[in-house]
PDB file of N, CA and C in Angstrom:
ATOM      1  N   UNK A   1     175.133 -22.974 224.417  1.00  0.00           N
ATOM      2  CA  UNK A   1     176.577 -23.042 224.431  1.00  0.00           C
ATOM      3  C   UNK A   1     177.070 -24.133 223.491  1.00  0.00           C
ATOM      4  N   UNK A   2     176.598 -25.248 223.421  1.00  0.00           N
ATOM      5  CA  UNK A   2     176.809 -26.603 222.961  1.00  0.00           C
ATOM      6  C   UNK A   2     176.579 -25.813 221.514  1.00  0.00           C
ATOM      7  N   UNK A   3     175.642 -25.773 221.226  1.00  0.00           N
ATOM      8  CA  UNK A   3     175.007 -25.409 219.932  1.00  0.00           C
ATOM      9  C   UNK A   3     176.014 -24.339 219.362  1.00  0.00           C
ATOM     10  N   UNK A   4     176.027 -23.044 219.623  1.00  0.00           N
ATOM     11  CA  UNK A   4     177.490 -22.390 219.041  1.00  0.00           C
ATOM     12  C   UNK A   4     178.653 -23.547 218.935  1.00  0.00           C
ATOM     13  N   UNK A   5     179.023 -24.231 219.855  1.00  0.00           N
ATOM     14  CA  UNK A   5     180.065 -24.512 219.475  1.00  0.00           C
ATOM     15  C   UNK A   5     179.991 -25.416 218.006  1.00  0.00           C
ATOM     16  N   UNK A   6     179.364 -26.199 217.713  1.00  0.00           N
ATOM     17  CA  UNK A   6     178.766 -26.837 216.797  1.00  0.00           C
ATOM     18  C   UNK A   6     178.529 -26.539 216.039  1.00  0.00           C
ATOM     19  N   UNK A   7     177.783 -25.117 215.856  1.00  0.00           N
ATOM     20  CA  UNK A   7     177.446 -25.054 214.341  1.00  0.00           C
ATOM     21  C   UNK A   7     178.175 -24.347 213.110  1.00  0.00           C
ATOM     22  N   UNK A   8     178.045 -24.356 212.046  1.00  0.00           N
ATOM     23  CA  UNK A   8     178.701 -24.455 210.943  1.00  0.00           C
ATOM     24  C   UNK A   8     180.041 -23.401 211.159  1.00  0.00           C
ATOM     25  N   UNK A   9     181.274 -23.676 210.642  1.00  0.00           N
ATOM     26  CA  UNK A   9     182.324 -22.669 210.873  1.00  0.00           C
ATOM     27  C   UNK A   9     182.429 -22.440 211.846  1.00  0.00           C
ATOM     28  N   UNK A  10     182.063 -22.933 212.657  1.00  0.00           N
ATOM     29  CA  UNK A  10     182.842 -22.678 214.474  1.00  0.00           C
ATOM     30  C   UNK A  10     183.516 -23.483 214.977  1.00  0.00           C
ATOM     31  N   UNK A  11     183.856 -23.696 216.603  1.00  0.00           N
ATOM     32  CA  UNK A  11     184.802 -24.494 216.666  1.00  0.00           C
ATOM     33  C   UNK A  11     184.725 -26.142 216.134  1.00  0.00           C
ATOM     34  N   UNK A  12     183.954 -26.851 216.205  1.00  0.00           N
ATOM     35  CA  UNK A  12     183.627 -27.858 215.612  1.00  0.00           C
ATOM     36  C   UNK A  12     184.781 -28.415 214.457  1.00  0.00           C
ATOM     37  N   UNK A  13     184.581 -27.311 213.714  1.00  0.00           N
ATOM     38  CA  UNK A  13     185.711 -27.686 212.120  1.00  0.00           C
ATOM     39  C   UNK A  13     187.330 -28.107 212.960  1.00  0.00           C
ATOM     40  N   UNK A  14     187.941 -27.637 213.584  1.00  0.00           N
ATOM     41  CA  UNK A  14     188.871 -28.235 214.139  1.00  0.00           C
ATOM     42  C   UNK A  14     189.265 -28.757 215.619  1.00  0.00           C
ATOM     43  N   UNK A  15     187.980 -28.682 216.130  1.00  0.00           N
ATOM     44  CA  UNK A  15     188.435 -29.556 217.081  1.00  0.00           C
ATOM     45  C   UNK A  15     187.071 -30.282 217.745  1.00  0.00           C
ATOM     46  N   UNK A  16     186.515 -30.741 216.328  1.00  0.00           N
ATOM     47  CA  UNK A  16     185.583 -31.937 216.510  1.00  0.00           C
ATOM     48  C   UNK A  16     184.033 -31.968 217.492  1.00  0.00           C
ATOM     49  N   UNK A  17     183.035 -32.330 217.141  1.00  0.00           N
ATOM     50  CA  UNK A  17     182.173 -32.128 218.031  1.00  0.00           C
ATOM     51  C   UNK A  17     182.378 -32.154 219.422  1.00  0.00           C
ATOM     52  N   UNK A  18     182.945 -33.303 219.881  1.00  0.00           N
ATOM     53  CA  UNK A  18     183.724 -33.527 221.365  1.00  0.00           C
ATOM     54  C   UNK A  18     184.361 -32.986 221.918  1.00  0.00           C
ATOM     55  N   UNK A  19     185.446 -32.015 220.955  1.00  0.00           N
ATOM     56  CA  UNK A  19     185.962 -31.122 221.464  1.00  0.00           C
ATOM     57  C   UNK A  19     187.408 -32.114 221.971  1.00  0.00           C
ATOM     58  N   UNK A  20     187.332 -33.413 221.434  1.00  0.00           N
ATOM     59  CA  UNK A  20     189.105 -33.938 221.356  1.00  0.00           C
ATOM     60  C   UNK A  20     189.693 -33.808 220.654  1.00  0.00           C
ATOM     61  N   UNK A  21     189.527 -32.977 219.397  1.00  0.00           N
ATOM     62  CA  UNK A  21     191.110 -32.232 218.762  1.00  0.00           C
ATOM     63  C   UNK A  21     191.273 -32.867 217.143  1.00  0.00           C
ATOM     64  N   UNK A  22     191.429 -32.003 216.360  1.00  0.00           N
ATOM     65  CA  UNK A  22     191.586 -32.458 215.182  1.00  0.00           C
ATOM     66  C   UNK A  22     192.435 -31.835 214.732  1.00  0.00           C
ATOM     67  N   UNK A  23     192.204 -30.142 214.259  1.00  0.00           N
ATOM     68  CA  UNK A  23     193.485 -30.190 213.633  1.00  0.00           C
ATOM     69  C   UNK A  23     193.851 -28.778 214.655  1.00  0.00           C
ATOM     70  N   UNK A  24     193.226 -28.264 215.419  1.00  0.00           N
ATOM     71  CA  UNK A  24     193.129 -27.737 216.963  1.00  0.00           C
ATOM     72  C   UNK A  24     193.443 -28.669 217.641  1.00  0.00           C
ATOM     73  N   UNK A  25     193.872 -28.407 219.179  1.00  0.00           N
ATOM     74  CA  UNK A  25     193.899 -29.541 219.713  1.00  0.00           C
ATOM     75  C   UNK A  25     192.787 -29.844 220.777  1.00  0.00           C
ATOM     76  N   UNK A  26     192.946 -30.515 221.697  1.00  0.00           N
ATOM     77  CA  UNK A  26     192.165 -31.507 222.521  1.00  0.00           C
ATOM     78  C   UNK A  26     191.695 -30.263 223.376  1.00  0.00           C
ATOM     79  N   UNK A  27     190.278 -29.906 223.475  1.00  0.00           N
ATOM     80  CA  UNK A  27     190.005 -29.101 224.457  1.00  0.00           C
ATOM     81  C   UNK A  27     189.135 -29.785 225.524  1.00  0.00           C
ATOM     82  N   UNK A  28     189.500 -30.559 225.639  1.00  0.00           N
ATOM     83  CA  UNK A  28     188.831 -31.500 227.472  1.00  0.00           C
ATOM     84  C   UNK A  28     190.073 -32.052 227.802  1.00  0.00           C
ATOM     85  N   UNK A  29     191.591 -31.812 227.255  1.00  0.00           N
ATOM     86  CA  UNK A  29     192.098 -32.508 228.578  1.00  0.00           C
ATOM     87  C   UNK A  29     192.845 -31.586 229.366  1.00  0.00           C
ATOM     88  N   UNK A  30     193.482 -32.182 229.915  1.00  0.00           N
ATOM     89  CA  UNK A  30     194.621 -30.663 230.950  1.00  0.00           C
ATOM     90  C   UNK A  30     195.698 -29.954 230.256  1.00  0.00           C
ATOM     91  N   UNK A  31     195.791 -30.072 229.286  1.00  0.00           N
ATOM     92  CA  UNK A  31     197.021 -29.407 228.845  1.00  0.00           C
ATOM     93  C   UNK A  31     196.761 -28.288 227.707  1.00  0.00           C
ATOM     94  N   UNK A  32     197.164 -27.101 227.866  1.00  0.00           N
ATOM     95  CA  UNK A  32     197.014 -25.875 227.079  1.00  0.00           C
ATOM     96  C   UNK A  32     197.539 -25.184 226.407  1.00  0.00           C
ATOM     97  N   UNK A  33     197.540 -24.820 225.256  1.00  0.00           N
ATOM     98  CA  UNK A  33     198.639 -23.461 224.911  1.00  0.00           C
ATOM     99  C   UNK A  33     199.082 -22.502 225.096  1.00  0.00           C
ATOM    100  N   UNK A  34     197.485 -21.824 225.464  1.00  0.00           N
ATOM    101  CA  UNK A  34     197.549 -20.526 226.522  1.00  0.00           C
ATOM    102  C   UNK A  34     196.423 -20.693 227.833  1.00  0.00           C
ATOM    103  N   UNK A  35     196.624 -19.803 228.504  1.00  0.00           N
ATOM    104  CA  UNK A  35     195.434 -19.707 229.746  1.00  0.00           C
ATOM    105  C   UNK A  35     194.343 -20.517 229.679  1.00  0.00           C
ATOM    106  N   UNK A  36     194.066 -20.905 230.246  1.00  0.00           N
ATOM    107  CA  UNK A  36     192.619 -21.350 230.405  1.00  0.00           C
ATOM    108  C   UNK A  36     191.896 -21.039 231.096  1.00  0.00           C
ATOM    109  N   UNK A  37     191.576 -19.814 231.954  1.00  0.00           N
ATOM    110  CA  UNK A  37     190.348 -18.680 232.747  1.00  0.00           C
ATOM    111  C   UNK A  37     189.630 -18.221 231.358  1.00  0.00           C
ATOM    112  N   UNK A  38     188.443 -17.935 232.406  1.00  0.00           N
ATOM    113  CA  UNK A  38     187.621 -17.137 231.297  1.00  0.00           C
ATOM    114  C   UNK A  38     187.505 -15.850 230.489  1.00  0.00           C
ATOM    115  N   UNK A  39     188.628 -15.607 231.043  1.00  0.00           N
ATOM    116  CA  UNK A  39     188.587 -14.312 230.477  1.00  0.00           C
ATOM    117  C   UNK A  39     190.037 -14.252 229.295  1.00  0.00           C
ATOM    118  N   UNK A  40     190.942 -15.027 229.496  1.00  0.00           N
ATOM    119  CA  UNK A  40     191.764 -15.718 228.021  1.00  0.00           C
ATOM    120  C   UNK A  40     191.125 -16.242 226.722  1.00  0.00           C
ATOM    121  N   UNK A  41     190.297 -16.989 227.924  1.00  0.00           N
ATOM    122  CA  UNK A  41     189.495 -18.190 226.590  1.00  0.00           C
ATOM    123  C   UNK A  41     188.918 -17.462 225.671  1.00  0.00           C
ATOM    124  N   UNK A  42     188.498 -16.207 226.281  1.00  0.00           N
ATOM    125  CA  UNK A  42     187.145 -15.136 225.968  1.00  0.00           C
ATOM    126  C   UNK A  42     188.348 -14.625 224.458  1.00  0.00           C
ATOM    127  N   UNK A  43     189.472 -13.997 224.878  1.00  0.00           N
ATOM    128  CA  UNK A  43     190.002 -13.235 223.973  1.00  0.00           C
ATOM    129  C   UNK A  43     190.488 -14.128 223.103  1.00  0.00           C
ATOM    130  N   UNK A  44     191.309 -15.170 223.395  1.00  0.00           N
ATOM    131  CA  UNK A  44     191.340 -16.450 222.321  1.00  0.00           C
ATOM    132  C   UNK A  44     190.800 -16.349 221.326  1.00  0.00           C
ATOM    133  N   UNK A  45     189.022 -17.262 221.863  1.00  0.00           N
ATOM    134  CA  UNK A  45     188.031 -17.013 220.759  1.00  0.00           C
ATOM    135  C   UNK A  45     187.614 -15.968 219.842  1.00  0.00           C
ATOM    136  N   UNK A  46     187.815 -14.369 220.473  1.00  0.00           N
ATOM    137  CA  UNK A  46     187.193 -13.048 219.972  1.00  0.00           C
ATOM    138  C   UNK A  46     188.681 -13.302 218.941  1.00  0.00           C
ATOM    139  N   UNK A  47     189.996 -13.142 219.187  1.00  0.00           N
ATOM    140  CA  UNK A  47     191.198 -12.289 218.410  1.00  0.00           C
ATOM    141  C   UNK A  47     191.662 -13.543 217.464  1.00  0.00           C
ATOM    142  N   UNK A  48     191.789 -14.738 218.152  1.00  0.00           N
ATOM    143  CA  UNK A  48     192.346 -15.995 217.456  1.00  0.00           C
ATOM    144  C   UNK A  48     193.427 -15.859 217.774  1.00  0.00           C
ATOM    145  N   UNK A  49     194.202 -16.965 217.147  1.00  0.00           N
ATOM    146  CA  UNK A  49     195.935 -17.022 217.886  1.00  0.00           C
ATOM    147  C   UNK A  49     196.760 -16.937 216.573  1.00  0.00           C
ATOM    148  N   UNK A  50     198.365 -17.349 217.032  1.00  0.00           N
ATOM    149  CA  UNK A  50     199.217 -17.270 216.217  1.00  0.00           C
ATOM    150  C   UNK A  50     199.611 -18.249 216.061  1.00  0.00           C
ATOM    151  N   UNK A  51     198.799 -19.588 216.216  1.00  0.00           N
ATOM    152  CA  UNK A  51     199.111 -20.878 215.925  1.00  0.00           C
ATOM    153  C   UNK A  51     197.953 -21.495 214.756  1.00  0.00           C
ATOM    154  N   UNK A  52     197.248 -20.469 214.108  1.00  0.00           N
ATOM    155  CA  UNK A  52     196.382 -20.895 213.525  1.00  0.00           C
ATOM    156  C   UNK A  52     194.609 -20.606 213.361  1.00  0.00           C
ATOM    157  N   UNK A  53     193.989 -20.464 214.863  1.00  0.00           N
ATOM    158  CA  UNK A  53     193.260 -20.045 214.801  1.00  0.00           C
ATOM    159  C   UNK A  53     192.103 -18.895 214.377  1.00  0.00           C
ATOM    160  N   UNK A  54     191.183 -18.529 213.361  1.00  0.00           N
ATOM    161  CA  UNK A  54     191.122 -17.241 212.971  1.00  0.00           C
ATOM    162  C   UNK A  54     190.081 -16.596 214.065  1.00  0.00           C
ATOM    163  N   UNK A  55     190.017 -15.287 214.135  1.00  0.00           N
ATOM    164  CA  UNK A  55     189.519 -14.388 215.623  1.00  0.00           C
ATOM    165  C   UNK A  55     187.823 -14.658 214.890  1.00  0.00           C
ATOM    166  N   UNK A  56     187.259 -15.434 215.822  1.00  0.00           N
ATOM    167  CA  UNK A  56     186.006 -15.946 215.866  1.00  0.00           C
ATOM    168  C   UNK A  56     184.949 -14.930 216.175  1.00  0.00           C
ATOM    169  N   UNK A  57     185.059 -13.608 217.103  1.00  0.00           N
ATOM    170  CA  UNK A  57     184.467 -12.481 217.050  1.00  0.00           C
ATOM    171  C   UNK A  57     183.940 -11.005 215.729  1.00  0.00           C
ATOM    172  N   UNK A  58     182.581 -10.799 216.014  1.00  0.00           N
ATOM    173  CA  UNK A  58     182.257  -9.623 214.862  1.00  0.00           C
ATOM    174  C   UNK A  58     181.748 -10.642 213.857  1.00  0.00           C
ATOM    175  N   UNK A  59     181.973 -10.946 212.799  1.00  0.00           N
ATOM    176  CA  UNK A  59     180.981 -11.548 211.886  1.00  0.00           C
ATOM    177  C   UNK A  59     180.533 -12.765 211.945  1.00  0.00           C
ATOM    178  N   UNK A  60     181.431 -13.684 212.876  1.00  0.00           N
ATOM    179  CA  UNK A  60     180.872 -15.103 213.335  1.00  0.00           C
ATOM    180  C   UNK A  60     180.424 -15.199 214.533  1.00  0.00           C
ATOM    181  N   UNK A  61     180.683 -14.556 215.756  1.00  0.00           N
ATOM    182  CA  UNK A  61     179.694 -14.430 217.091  1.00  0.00           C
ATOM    183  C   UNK A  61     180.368 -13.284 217.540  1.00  0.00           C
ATOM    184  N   UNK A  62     178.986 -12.835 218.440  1.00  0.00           N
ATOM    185  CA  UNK A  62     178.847 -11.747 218.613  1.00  0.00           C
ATOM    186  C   UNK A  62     179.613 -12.005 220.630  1.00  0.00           C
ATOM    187  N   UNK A  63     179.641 -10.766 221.138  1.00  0.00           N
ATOM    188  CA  UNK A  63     180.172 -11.272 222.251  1.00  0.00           C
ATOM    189  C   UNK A  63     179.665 -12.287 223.518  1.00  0.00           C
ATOM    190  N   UNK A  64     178.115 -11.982 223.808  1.00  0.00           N
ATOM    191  CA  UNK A  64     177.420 -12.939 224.269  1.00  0.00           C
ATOM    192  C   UNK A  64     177.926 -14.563 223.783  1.00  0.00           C
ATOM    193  N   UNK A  65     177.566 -15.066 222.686  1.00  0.00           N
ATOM    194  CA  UNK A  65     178.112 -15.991 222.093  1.00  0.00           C
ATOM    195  C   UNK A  65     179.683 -16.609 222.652  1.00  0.00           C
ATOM    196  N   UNK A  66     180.459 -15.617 222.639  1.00  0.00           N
ATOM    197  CA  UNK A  66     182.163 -16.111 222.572  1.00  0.00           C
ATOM    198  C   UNK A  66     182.047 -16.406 224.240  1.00  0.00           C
ATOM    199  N   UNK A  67     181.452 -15.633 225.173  1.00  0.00           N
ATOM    200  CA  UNK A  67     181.613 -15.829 225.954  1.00  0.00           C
ATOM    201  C   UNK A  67     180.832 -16.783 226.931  1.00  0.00           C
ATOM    202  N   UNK A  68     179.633 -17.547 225.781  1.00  0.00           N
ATOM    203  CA  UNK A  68     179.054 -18.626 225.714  1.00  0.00           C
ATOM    204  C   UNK A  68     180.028 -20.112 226.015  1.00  0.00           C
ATOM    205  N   UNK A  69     180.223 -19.729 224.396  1.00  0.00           N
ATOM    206  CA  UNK A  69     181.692 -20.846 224.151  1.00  0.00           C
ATOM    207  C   UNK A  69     182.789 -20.978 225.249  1.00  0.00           C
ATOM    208  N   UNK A  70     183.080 -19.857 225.348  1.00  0.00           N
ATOM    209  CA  UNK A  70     184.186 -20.382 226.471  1.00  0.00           C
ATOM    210  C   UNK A  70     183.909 -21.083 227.569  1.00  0.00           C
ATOM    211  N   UNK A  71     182.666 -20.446 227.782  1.00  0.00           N
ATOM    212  CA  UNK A  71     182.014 -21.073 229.514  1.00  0.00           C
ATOM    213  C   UNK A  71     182.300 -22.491 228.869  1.00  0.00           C
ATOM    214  N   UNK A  72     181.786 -23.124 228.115  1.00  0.00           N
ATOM    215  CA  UNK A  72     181.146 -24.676 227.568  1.00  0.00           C
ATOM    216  C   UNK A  72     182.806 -25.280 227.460  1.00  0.00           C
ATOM    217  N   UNK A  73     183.378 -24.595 226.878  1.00  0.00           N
ATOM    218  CA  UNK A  73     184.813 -25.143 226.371  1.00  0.00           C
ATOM    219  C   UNK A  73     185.452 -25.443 228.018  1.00  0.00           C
ATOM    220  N   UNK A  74     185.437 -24.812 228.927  1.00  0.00           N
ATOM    221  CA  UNK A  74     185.690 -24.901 230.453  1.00  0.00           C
ATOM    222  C   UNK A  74     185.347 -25.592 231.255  1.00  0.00           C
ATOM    223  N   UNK A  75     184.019 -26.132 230.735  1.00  0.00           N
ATOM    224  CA  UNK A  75     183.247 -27.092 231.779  1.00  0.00           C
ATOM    225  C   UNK A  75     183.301 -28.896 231.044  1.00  0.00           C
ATOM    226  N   UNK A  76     183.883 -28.790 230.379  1.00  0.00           N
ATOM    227  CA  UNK A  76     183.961 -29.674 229.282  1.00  0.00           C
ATOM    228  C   UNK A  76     184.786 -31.065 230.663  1.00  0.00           C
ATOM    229  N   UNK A  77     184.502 -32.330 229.906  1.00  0.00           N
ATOM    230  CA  UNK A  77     184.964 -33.585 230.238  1.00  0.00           C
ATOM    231  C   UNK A  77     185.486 -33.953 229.995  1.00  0.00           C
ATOM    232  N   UNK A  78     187.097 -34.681 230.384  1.00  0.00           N
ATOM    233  CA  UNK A  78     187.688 -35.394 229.457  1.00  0.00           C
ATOM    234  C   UNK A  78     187.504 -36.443 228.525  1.00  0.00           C
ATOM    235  N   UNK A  79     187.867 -36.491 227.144  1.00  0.00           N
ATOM    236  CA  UNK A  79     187.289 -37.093 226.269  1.00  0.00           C
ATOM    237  C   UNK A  79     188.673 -37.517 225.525  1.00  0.00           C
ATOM    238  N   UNK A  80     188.994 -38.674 225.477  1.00  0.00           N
ATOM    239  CA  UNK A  80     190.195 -39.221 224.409  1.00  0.00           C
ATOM    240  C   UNK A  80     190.383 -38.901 223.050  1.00  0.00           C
ATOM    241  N   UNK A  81     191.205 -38.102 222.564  1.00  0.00           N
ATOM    242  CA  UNK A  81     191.438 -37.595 221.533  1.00  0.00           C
ATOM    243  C   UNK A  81     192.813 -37.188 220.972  1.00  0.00           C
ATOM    244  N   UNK A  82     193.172 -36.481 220.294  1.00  0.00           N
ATOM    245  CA  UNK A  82     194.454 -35.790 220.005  1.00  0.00           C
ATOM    246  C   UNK A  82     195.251 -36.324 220.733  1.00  0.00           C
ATOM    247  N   UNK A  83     196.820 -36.257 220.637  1.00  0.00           N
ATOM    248  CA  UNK A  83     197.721 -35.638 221.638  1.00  0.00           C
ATOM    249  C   UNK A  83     198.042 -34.591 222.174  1.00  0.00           C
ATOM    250  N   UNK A  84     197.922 -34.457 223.488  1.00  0.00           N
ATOM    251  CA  UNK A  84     198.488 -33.241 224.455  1.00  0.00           C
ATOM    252  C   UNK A  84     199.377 -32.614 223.986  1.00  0.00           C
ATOM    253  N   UNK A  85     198.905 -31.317 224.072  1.00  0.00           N
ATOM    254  CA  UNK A  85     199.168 -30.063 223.122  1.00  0.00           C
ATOM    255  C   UNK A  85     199.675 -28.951 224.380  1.00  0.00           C
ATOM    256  N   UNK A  86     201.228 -28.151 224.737  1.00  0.00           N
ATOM    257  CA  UNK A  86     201.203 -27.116 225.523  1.00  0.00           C
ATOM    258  C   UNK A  86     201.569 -28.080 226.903  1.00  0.00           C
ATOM    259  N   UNK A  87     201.005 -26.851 228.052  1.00  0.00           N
ATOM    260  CA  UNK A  87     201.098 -27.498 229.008  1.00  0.00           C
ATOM    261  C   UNK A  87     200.172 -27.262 229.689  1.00  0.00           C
ATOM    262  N   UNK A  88     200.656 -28.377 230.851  1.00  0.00           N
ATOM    263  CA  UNK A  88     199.312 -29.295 231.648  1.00  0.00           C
ATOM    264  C   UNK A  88     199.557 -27.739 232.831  1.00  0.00           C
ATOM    265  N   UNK A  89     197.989 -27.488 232.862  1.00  0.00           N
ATOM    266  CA  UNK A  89     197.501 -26.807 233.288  1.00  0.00           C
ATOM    267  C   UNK A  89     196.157 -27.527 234.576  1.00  0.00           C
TER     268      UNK A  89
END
């Protein structure tokens, strides 16, 4: 899980190994843009959003994978980073 998220062209590029937010935002603290269940996170990652993100599914992970990531992105710790982005969820 760790490892997808990390490696090259995945989430990493914007929102940092830690996952506190760069040019994405902060994904360990409480506050969200959209849903945060697993099964949002899931389509998130597969379609991408309209704030930027490109749909991470089909040539960069396959579905096993996305639904890797999300688990990891969910279980995640808070970690000081970014500013709170959305709402606190």
């Amino acid at each position: 899980m760790k490892k997808i998220f990390k490696q090259k062209g995945n989430c990493f590029t914007c929102h940092l190994n830690n996952a506190s937010g760069q040019i994405g935002p902060n994904l360990t603290d409480d506050f969200w843009l959209y849903d945060n269940d697993i099964i949002s996170m899931y389509n998130l990652i597969h379609d991408g959003t309209d704030k930027g993100m490109p749909p991470m599914g089909g040539a960069h992970l396959n579905p096993n994978e996305i639904q890797q990531v999300a688990s990891y992105i969910l279980q995640l710790e808070f970690v000081e980073g970014k500013a709170a982005e959305g709402t606190e969820r």
